[in-house]
PDB file of N, CA and C in Angstrom:
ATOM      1  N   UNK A   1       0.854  -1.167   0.000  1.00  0.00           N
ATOM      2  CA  UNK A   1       0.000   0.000   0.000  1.00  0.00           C
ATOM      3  C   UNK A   1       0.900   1.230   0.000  1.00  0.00           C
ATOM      4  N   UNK A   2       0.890   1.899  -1.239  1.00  0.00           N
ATOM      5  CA  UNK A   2       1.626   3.442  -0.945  1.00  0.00           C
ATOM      6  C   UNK A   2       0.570   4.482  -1.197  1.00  0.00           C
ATOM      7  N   UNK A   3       0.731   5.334   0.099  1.00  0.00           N
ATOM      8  CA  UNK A   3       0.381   6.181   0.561  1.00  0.00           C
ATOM      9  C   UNK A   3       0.410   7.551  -0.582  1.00  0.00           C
ATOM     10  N   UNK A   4       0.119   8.291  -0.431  1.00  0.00           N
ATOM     11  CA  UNK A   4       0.225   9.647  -1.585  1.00  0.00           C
ATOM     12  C   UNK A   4      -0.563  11.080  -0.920  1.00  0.00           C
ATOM     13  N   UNK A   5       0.014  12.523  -1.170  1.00  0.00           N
ATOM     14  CA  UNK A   5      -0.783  13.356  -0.276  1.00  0.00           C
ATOM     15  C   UNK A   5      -1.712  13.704  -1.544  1.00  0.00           C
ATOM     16  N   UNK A   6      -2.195  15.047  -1.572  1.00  0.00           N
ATOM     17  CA  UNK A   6      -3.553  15.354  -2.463  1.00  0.00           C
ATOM     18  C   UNK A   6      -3.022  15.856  -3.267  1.00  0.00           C
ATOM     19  N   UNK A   7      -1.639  16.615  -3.739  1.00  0.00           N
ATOM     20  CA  UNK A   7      -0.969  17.257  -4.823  1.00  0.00           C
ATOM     21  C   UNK A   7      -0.647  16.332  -5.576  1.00  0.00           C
ATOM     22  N   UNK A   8      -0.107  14.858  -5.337  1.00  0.00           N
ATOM     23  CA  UNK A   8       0.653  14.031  -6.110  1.00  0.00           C
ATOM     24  C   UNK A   8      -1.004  13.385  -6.908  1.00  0.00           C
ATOM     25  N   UNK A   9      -2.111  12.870  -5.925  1.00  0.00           N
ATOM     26  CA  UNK A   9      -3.296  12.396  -6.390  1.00  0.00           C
ATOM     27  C   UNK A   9      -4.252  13.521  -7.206  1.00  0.00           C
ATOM     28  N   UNK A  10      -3.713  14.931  -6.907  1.00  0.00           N
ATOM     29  CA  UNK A  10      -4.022  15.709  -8.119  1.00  0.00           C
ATOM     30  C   UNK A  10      -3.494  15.206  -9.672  1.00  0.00           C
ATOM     31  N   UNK A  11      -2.446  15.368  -9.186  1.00  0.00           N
ATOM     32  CA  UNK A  11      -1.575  15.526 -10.504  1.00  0.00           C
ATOM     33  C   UNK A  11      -1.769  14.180 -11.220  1.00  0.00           C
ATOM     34  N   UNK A  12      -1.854  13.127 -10.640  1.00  0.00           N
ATOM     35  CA  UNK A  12      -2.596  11.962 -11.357  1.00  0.00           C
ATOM     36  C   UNK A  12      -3.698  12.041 -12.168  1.00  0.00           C
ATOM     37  N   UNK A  13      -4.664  12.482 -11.285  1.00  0.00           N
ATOM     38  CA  UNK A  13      -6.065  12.714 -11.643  1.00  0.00           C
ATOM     39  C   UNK A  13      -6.209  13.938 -12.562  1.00  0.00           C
ATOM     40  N   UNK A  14      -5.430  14.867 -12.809  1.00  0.00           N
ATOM     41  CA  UNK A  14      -5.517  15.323 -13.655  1.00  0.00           C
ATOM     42  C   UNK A  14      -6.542  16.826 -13.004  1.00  0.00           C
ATOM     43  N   UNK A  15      -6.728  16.606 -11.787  1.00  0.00           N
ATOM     44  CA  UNK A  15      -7.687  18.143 -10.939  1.00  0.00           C
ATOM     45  C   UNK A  15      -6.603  18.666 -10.522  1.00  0.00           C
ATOM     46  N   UNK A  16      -7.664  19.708  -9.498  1.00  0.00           N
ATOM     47  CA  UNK A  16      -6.261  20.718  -8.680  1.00  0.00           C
ATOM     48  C   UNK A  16      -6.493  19.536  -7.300  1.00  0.00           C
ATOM     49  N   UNK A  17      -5.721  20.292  -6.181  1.00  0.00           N
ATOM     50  CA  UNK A  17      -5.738  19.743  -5.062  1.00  0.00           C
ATOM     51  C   UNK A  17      -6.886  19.852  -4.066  1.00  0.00           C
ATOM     52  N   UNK A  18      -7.526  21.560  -4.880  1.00  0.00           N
ATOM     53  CA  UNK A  18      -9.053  21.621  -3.999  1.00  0.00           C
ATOM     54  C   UNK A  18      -9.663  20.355  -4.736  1.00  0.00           C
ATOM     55  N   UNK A  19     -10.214  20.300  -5.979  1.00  0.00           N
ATOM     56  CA  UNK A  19     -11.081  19.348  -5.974  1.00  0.00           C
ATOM     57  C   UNK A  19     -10.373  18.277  -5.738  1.00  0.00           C
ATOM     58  N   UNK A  20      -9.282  17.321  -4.950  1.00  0.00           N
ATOM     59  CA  UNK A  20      -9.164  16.485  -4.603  1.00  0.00           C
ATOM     60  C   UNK A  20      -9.923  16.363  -3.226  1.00  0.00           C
ATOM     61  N   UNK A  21      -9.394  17.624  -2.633  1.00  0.00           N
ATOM     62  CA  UNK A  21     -10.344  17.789  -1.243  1.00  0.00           C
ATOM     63  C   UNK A  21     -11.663  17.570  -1.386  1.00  0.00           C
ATOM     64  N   UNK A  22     -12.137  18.257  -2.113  1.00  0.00           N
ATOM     65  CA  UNK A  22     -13.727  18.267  -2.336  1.00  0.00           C
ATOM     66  C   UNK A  22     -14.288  16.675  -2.845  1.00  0.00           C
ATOM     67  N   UNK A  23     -13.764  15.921  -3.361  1.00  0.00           N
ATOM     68  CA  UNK A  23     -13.920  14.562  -3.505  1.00  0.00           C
ATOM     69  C   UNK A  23     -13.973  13.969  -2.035  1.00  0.00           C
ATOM     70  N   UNK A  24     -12.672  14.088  -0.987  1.00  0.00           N
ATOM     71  CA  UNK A  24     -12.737  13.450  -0.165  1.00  0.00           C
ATOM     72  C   UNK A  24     -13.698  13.952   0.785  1.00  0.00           C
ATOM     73  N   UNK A  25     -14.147  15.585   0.969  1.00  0.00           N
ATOM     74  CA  UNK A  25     -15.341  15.530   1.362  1.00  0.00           C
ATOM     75  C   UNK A  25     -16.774  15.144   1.385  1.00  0.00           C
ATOM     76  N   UNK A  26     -16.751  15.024  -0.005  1.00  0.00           N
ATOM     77  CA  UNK A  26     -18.111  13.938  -0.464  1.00  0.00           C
ATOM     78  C   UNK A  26     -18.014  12.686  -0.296  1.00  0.00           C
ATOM     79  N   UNK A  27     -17.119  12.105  -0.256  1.00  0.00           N
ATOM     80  CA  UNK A  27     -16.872  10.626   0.287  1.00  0.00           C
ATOM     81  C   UNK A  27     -16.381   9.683  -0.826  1.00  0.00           C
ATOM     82  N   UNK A  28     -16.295  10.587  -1.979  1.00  0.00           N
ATOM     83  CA  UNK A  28     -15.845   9.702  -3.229  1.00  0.00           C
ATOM     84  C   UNK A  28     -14.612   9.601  -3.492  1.00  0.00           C
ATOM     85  N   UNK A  29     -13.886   9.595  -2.932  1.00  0.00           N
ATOM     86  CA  UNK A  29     -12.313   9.312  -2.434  1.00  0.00           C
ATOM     87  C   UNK A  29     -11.693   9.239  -1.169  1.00  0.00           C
ATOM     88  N   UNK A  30     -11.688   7.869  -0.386  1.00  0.00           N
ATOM     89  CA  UNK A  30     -11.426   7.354   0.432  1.00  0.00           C
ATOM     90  C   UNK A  30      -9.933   7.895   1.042  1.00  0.00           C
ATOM     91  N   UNK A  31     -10.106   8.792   2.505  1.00  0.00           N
ATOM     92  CA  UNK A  31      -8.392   9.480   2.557  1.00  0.00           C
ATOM     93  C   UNK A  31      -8.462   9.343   3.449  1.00  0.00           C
ATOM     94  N   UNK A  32      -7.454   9.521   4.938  1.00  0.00           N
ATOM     95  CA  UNK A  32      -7.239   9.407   6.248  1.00  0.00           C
ATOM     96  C   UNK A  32      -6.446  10.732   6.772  1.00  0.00           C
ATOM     97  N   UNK A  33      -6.760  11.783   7.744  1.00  0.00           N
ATOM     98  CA  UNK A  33      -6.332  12.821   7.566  1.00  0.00           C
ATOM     99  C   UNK A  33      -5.303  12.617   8.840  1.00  0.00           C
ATOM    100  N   UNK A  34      -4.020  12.808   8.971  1.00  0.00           N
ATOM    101  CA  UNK A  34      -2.718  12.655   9.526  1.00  0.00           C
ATOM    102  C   UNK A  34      -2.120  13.682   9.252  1.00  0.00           C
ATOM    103  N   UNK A  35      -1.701  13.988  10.660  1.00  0.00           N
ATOM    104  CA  UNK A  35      -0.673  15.214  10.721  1.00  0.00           C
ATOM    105  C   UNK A  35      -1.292  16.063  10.052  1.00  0.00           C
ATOM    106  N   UNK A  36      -1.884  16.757  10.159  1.00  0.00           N
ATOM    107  CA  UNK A  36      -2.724  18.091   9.330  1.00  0.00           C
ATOM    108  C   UNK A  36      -2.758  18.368   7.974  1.00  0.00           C
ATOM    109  N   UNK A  37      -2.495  16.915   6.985  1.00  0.00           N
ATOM    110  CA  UNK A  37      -3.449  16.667   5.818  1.00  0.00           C
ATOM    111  C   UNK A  37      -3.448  15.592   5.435  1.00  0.00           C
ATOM    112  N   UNK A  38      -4.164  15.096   4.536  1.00  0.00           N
ATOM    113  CA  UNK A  38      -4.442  13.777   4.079  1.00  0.00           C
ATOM    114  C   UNK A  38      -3.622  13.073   3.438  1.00  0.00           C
ATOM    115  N   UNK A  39      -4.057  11.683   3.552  1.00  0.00           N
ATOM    116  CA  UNK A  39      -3.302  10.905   2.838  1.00  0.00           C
ATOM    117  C   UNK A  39      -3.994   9.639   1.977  1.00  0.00           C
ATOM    118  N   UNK A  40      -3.592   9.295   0.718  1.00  0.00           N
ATOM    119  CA  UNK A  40      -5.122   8.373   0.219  1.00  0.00           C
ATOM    120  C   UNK A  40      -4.298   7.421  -0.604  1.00  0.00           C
ATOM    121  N   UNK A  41      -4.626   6.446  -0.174  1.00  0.00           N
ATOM    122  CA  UNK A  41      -3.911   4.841  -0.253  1.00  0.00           C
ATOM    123  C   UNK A  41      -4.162   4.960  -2.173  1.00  0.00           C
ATOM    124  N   UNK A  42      -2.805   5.272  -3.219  1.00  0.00           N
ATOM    125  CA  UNK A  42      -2.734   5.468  -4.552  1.00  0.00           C
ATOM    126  C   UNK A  42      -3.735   4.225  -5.251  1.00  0.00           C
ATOM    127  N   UNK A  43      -4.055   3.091  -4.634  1.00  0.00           N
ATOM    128  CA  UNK A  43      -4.986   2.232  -5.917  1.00  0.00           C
ATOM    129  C   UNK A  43      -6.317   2.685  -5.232  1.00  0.00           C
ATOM    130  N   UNK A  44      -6.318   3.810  -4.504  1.00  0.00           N
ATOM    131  CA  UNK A  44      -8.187   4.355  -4.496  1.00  0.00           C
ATOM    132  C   UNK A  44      -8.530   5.183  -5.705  1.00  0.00           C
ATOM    133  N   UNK A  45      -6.976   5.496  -6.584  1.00  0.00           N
ATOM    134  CA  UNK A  45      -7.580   7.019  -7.548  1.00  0.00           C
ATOM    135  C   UNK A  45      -8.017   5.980  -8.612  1.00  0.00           C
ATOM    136  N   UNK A  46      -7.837   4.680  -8.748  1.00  0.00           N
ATOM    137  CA  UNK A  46      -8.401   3.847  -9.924  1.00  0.00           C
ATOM    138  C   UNK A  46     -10.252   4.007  -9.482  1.00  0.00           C
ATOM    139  N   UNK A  47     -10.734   4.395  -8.794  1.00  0.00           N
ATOM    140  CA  UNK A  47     -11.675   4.037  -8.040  1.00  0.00           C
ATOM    141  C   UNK A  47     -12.646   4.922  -8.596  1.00  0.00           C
ATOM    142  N   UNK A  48     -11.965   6.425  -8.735  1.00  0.00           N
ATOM    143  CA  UNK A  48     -12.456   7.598  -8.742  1.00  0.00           C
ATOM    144  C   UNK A  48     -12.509   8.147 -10.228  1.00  0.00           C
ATOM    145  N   UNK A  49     -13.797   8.225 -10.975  1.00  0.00           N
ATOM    146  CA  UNK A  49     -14.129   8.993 -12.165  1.00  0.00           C
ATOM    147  C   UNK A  49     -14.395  10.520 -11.985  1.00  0.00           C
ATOM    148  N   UNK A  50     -13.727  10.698 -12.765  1.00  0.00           N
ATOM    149  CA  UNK A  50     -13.479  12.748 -12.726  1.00  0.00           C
ATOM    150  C   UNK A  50     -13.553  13.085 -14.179  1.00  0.00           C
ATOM    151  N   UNK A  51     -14.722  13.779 -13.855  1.00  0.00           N
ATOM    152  CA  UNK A  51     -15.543  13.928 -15.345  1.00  0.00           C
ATOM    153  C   UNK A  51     -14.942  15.561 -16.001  1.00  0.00           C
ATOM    154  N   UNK A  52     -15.067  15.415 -17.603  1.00  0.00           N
ATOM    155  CA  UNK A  52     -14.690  16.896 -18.245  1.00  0.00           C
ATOM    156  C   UNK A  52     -13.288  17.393 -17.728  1.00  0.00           C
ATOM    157  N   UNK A  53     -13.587  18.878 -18.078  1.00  0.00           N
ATOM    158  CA  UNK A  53     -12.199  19.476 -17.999  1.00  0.00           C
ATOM    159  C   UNK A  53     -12.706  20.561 -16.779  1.00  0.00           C
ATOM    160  N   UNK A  54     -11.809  21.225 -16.202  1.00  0.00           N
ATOM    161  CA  UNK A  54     -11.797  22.294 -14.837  1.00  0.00           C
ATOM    162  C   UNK A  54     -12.626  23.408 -15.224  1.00  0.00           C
ATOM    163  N   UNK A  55     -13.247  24.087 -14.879  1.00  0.00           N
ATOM    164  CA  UNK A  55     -13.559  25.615 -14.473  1.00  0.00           C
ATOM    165  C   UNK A  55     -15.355  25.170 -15.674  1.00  0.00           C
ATOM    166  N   UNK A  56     -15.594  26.421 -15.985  1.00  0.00           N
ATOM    167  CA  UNK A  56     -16.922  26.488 -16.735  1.00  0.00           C
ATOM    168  C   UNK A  56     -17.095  25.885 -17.461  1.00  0.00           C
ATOM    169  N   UNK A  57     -18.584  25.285 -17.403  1.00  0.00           N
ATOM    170  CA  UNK A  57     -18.891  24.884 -19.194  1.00  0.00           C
ATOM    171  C   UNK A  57     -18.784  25.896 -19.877  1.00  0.00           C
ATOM    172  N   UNK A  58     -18.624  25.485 -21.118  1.00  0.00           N
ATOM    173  CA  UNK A  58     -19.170  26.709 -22.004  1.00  0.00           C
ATOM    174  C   UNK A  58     -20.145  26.432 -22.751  1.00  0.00           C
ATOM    175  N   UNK A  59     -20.522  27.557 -23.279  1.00  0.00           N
ATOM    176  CA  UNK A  59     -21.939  28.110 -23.529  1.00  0.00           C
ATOM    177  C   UNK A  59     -22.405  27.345 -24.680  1.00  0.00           C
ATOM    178  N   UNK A  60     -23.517  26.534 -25.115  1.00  0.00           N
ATOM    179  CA  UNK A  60     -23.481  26.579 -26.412  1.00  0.00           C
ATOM    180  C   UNK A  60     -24.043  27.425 -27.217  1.00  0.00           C
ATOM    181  N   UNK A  61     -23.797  27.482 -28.756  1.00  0.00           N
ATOM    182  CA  UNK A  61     -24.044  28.573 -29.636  1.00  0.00           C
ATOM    183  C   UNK A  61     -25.712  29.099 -29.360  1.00  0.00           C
ATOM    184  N   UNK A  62     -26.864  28.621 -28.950  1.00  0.00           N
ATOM    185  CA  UNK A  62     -28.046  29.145 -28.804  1.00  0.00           C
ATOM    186  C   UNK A  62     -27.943  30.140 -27.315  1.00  0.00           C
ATOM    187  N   UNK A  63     -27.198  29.873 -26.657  1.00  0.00           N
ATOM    188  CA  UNK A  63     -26.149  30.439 -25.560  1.00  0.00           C
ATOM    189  C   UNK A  63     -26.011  31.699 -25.899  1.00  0.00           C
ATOM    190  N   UNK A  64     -24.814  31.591 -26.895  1.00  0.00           N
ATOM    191  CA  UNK A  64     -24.045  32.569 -26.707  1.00  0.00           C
ATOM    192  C   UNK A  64     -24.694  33.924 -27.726  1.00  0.00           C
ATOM    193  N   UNK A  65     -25.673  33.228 -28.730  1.00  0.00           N
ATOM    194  CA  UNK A  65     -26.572  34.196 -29.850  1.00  0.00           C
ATOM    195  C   UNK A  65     -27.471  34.887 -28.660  1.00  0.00           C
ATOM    196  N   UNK A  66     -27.759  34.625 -27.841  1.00  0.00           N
ATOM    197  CA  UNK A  66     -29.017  34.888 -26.991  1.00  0.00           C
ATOM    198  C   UNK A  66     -28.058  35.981 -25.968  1.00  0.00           C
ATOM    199  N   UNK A  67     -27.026  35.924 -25.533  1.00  0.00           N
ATOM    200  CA  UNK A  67     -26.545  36.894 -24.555  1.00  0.00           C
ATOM    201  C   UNK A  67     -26.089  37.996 -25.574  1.00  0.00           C
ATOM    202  N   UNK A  68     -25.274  37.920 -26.592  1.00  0.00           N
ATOM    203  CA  UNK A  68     -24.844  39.062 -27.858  1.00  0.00           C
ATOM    204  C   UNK A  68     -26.149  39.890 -27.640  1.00  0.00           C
ATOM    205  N   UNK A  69     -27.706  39.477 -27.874  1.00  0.00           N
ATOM    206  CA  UNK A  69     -28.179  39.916 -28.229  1.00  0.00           C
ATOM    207  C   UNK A  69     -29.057  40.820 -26.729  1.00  0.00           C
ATOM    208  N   UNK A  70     -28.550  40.580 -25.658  1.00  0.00           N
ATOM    209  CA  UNK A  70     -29.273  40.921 -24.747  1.00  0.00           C
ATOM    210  C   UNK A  70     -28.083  42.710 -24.619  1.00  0.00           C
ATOM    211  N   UNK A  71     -26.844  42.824 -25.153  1.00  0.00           N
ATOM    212  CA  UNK A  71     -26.341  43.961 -24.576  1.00  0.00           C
ATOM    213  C   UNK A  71     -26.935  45.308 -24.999  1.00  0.00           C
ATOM    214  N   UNK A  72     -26.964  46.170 -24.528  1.00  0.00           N
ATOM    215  CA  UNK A  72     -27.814  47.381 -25.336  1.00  0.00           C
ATOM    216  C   UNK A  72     -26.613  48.028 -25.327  1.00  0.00           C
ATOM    217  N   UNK A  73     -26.214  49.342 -26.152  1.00  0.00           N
ATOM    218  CA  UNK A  73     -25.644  50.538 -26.459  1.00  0.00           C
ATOM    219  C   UNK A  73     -26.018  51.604 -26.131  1.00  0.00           C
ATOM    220  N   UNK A  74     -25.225  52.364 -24.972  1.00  0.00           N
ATOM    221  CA  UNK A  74     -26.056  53.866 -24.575  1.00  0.00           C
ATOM    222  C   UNK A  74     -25.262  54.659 -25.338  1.00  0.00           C
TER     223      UNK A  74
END
């Protein structure tokens, strides 16, 4: 069993280290918190599906025609 903190199981997973946290707060990544941060046994990240890419969706085109059209000009 090797051990790993949340930067290295970021960088695996391909998130930042908050949403590693935020996983282990929801319970969908199994961690043990020692010495004032965690630690999560490396064959749990096989465990864990981490969907899309980071930050916003984006908009789709009926989206984005619909906000263009909401700006006015003073």
């Amino acid at each position: 069993m090797k051990l790993i903190g949340t930067d290295e199981a970021a960088e695996r997973l391909g998130v930042s280290g908050r949403r590693v946290r935020q996983l282990i707060d929801e319970g969908k990544l199994p961690a043990q918190y020692v010495g004032g941060g965690y630690v999560i046994d490396a064959s749990a990240l096989n465990s864990v599906t981490v969907y899309g890419r980071p930050g916003r969706p984006r908009k789709n085109e009926k989206e984005r025609r619909a906000g263009k059209k909401q700006k006015v000009k003073k």
